[in-house]
C-alpha atoms as a PDB file:
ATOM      1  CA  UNK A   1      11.370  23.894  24.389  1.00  0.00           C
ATOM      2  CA  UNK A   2       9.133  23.680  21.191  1.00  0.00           C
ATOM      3  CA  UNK A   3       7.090  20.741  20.699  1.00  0.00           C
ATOM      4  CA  UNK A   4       7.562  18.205  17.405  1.00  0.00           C
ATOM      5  CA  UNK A   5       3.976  19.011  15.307  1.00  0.00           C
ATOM      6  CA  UNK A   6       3.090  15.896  12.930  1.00  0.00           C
ATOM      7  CA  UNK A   7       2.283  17.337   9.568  1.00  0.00           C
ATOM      8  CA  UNK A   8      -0.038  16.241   7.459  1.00  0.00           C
ATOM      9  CA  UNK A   9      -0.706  17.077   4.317  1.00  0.00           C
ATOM     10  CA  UNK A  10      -3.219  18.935   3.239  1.00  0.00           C
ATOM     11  CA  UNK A  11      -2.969  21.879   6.529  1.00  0.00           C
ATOM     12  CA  UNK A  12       0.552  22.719   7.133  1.00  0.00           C
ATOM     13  CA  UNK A  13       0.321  25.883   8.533  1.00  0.00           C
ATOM     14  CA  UNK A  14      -2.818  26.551   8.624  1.00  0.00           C
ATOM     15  CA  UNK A  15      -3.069  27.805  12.215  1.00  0.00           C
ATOM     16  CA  UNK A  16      -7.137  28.670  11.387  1.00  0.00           C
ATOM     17  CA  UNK A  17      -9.439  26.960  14.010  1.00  0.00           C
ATOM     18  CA  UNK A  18     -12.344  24.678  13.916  1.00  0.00           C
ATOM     19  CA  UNK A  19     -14.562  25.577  16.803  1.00  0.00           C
ATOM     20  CA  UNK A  20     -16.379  22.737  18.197  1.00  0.00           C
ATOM     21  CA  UNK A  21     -17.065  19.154  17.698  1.00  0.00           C
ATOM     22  CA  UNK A  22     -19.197  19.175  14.685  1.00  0.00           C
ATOM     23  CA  UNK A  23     -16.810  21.395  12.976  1.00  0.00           C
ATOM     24  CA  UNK A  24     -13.899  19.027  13.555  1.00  0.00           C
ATOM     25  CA  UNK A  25     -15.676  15.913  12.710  1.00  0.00           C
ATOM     26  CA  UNK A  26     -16.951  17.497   9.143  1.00  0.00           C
ATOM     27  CA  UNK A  27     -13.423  18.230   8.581  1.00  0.00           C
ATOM     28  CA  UNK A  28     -11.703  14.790   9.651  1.00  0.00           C
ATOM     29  CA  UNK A  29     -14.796  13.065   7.495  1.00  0.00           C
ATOM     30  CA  UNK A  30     -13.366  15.862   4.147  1.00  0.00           C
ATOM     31  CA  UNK A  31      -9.785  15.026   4.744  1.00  0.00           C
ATOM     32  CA  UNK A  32     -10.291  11.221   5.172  1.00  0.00           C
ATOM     33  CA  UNK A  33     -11.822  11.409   1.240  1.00  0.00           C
ATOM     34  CA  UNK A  34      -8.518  13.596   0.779  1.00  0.00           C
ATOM     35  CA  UNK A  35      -6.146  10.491   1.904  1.00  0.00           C
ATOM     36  CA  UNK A  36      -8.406   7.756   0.706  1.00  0.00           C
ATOM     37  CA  UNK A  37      -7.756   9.223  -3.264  1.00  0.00           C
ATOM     38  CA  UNK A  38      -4.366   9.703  -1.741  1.00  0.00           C
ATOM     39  CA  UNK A  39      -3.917   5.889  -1.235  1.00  0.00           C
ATOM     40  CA  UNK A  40      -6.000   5.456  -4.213  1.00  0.00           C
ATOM     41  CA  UNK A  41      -3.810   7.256  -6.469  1.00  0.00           C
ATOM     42  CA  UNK A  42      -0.342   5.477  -5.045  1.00  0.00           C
ATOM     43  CA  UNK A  43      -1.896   2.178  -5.362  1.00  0.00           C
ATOM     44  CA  UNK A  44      -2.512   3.113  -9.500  1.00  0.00           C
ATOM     45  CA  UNK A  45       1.378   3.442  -9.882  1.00  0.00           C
ATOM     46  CA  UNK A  46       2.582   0.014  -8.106  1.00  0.00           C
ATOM     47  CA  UNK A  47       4.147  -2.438 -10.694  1.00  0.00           C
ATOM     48  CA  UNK A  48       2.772  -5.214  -9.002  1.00  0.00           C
ATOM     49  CA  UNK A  49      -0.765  -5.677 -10.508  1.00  0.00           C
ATOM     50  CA  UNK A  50      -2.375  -8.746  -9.349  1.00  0.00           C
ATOM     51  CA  UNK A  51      -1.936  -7.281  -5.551  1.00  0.00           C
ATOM     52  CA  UNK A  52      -5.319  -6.089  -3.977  1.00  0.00           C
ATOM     53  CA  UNK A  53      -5.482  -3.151  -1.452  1.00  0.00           C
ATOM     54  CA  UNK A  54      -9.569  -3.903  -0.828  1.00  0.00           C
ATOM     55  CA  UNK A  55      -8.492  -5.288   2.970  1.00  0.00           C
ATOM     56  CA  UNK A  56      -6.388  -2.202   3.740  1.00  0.00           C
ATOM     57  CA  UNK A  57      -9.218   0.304   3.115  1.00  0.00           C
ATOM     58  CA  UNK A  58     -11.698  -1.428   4.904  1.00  0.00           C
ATOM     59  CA  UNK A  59      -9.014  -1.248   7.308  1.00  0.00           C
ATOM     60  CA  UNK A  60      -8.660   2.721   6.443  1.00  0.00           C
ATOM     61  CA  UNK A  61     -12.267   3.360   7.150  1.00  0.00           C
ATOM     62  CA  UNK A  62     -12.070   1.385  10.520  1.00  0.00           C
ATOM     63  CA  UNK A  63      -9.411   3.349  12.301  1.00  0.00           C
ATOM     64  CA  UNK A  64     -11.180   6.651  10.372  1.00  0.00           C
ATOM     65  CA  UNK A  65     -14.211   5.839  12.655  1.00  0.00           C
ATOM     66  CA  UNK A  66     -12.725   4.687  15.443  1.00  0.00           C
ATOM     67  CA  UNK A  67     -10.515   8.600  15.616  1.00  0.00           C
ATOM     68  CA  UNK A  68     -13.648  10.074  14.321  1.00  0.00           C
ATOM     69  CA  UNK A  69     -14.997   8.890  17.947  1.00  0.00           C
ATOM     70  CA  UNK A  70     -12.443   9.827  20.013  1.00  0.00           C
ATOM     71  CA  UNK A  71     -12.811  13.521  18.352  1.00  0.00           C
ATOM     72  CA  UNK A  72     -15.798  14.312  21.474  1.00  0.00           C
ATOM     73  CA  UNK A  73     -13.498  14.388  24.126  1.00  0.00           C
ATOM     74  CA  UNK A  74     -10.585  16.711  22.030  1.00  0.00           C
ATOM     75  CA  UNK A  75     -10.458  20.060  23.298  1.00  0.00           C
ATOM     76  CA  UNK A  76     -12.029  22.620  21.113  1.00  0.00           C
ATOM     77  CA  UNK A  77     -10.693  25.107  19.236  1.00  0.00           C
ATOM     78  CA  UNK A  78      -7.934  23.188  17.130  1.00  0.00           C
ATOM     79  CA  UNK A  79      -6.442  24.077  14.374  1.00  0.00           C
ATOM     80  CA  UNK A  80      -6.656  22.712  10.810  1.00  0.00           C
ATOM     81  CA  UNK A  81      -3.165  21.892  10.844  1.00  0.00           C
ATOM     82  CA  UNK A  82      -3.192  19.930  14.033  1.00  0.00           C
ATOM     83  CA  UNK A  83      -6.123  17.623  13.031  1.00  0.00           C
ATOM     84  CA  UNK A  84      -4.748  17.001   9.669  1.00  0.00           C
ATOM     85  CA  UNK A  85      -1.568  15.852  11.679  1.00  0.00           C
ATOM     86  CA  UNK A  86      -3.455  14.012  13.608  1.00  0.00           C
ATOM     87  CA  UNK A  87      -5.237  11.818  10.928  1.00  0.00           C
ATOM     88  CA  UNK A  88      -1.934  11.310   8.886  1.00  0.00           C
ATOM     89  CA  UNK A  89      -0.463   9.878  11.850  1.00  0.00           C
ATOM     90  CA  UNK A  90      -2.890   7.443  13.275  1.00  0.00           C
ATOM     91  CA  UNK A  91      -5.080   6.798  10.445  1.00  0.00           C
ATOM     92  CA  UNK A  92      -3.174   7.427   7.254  1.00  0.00           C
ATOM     93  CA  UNK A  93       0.453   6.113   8.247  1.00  0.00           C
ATOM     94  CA  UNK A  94      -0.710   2.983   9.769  1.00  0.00           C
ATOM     95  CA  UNK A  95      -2.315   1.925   6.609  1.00  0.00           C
ATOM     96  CA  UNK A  96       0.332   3.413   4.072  1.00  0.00           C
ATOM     97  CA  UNK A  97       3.374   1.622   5.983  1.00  0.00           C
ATOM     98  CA  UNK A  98       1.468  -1.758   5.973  1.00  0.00           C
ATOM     99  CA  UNK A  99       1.062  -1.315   2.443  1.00  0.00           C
ATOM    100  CA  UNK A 100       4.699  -0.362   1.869  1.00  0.00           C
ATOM    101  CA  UNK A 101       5.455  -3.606   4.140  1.00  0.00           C
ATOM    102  CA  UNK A 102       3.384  -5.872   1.520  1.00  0.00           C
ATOM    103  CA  UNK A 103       4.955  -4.358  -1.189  1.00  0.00           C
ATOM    104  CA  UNK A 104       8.183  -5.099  -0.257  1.00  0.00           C
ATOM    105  CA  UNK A 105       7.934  -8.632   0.425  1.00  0.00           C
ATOM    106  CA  UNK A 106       6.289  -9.100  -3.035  1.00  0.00           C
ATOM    107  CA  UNK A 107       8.989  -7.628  -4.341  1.00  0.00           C
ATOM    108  CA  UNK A 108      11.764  -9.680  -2.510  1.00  0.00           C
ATOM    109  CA  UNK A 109       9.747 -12.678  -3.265  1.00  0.00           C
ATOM    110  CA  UNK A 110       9.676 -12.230  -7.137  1.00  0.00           C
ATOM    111  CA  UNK A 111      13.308 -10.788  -7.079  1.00  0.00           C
ATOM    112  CA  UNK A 112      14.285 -14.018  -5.288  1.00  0.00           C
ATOM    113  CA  UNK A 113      12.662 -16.089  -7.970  1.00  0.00           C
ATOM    114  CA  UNK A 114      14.146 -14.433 -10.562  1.00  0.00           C
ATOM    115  CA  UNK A 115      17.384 -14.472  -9.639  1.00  0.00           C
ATOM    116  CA  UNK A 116      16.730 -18.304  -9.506  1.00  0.00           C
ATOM    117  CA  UNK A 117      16.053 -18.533 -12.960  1.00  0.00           C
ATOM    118  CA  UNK A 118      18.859 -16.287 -13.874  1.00  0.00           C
ATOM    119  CA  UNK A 119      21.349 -18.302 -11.509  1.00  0.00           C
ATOM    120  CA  UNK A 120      20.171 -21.486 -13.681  1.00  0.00           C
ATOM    121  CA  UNK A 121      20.444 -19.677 -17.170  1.00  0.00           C
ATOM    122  CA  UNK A 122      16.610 -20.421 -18.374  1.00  0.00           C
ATOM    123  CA  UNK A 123      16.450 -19.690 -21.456  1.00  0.00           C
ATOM    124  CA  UNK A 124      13.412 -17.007 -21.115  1.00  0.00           C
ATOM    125  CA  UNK A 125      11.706 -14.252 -23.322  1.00  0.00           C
ATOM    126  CA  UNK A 126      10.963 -10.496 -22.461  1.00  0.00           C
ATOM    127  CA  UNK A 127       7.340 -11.518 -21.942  1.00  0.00           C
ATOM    128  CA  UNK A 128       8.440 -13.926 -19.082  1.00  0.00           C
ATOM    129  CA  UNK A 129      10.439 -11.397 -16.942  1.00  0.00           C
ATOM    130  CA  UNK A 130       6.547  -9.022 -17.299  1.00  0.00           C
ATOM    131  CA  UNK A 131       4.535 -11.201 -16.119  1.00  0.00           C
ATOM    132  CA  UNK A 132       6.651 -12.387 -13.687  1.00  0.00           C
ATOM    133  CA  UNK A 133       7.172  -8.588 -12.006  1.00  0.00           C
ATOM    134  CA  UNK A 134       3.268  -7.406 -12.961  1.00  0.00           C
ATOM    135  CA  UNK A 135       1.414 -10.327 -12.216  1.00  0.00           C
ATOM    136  CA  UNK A 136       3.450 -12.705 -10.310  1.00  0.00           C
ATOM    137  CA  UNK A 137       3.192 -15.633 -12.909  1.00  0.00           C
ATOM    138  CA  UNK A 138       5.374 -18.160 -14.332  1.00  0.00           C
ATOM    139  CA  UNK A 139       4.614 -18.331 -18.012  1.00  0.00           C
ATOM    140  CA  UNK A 140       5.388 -21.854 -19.506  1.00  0.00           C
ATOM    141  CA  UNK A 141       4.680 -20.707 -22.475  1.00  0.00           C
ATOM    142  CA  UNK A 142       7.530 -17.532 -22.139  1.00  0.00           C
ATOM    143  CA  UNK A 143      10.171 -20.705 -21.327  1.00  0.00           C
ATOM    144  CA  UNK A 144      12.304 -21.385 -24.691  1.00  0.00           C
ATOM    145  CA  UNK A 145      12.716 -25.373 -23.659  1.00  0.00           C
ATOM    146  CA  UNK A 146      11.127 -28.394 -24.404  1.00  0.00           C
ATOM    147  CA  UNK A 147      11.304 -29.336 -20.817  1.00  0.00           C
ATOM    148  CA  UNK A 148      10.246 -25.993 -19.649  1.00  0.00           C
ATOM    149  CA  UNK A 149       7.071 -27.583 -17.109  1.00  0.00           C
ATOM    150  CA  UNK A 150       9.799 -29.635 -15.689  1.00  0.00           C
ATOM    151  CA  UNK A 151      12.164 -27.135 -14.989  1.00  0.00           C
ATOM    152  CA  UNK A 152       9.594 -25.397 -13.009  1.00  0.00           C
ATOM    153  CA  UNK A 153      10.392 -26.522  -8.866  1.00  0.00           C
ATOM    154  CA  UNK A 154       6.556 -25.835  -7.955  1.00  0.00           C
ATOM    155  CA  UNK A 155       7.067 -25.888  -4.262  1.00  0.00           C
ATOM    156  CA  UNK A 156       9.658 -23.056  -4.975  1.00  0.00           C
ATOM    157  CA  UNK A 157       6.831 -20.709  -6.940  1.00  0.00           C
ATOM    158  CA  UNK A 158       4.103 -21.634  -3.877  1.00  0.00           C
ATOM    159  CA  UNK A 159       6.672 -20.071  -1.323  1.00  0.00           C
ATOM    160  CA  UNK A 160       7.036 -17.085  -3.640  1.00  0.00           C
ATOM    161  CA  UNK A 161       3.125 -17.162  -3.879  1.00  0.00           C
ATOM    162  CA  UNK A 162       3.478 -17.228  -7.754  1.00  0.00           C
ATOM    163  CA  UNK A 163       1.223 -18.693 -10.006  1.00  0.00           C
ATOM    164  CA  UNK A 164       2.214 -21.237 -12.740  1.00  0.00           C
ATOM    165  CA  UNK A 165       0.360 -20.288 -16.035  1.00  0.00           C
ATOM    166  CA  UNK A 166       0.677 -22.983 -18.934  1.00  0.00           C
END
């Protein structure tokens, strides 16, 4: 029977070894810069930019340390390919599906809103449906009514965590 390998990657593959402690723990401290501009760089693309990621890095950098511990009692030699597996799959998962988690519900929270306003036929510009998606705010000013504050249910946009911008 063959065992399931985690990939990471960075090291699929690579069946070369690191030696001894200090070699592994220089390597997990280089990849963790690896999947931190890895994170970095899939945070840049999100549409949803009023969302801050600063709580799931410090987060990162805990569970980084905490694996970068248990590293003295692993077995020495292991390959590059097995400690990049490793850190994907209990530091840089963890993090990454949390994220995705967030994501979603921010998503399914404006999505519900705006189907609200589209169920109720506001009358709304281009600039409205932007800043709603981006930045999670109801523009006043982007409602085409005379009544457009009072159209506004503000206990609806708190549960959608929205902000109301006159």
């Amino acid at each position: 029977m063959e065992l399931i390998k985690y990939a990471g990657s960075f090291h699929l593959g690579n069946q070369d070894l690191l030696q001894n402690i200090e070699e592994g723990k220089a390597f997990f401290g280089e990849i963790y810069y690896w999947y931190k501009a890895k994170l970095t760089d899939y945070f840049l693309i999100i549409p949803f930019k009023d969302l801050s990621f600063d709580e799931l890095f410090g987060q990162f950098r805990n569970l980084f340390l905490k694996e970068r511990k248990k590293l003295d009692s692993v077995t020495y030699p292991i390959t590059f390919e097995w400690l990049d597996g490793q850190f994907k799959r209990v530091v840089y998962d963890p993090i990454f599906v949390q994220a995705i988690k967030r994501m979603n519900e921010v998503n399914q929270e404006r999505s519900y809103f705006m189907n609200y306003v589209k169920k109720r036929q506001w009358n709304v510009t281009e600039q409205f449906w932007s800043y709603l998606q981006k930045y999670g705010e109801v523009r006043v000013t982007e409602i085409n009514s005379d009544y457009a504050e009072k159209l506004i249910p503000v206990d609806f946009v708190e549960k959608c965590h929205l902000k109301i911008v006159k």
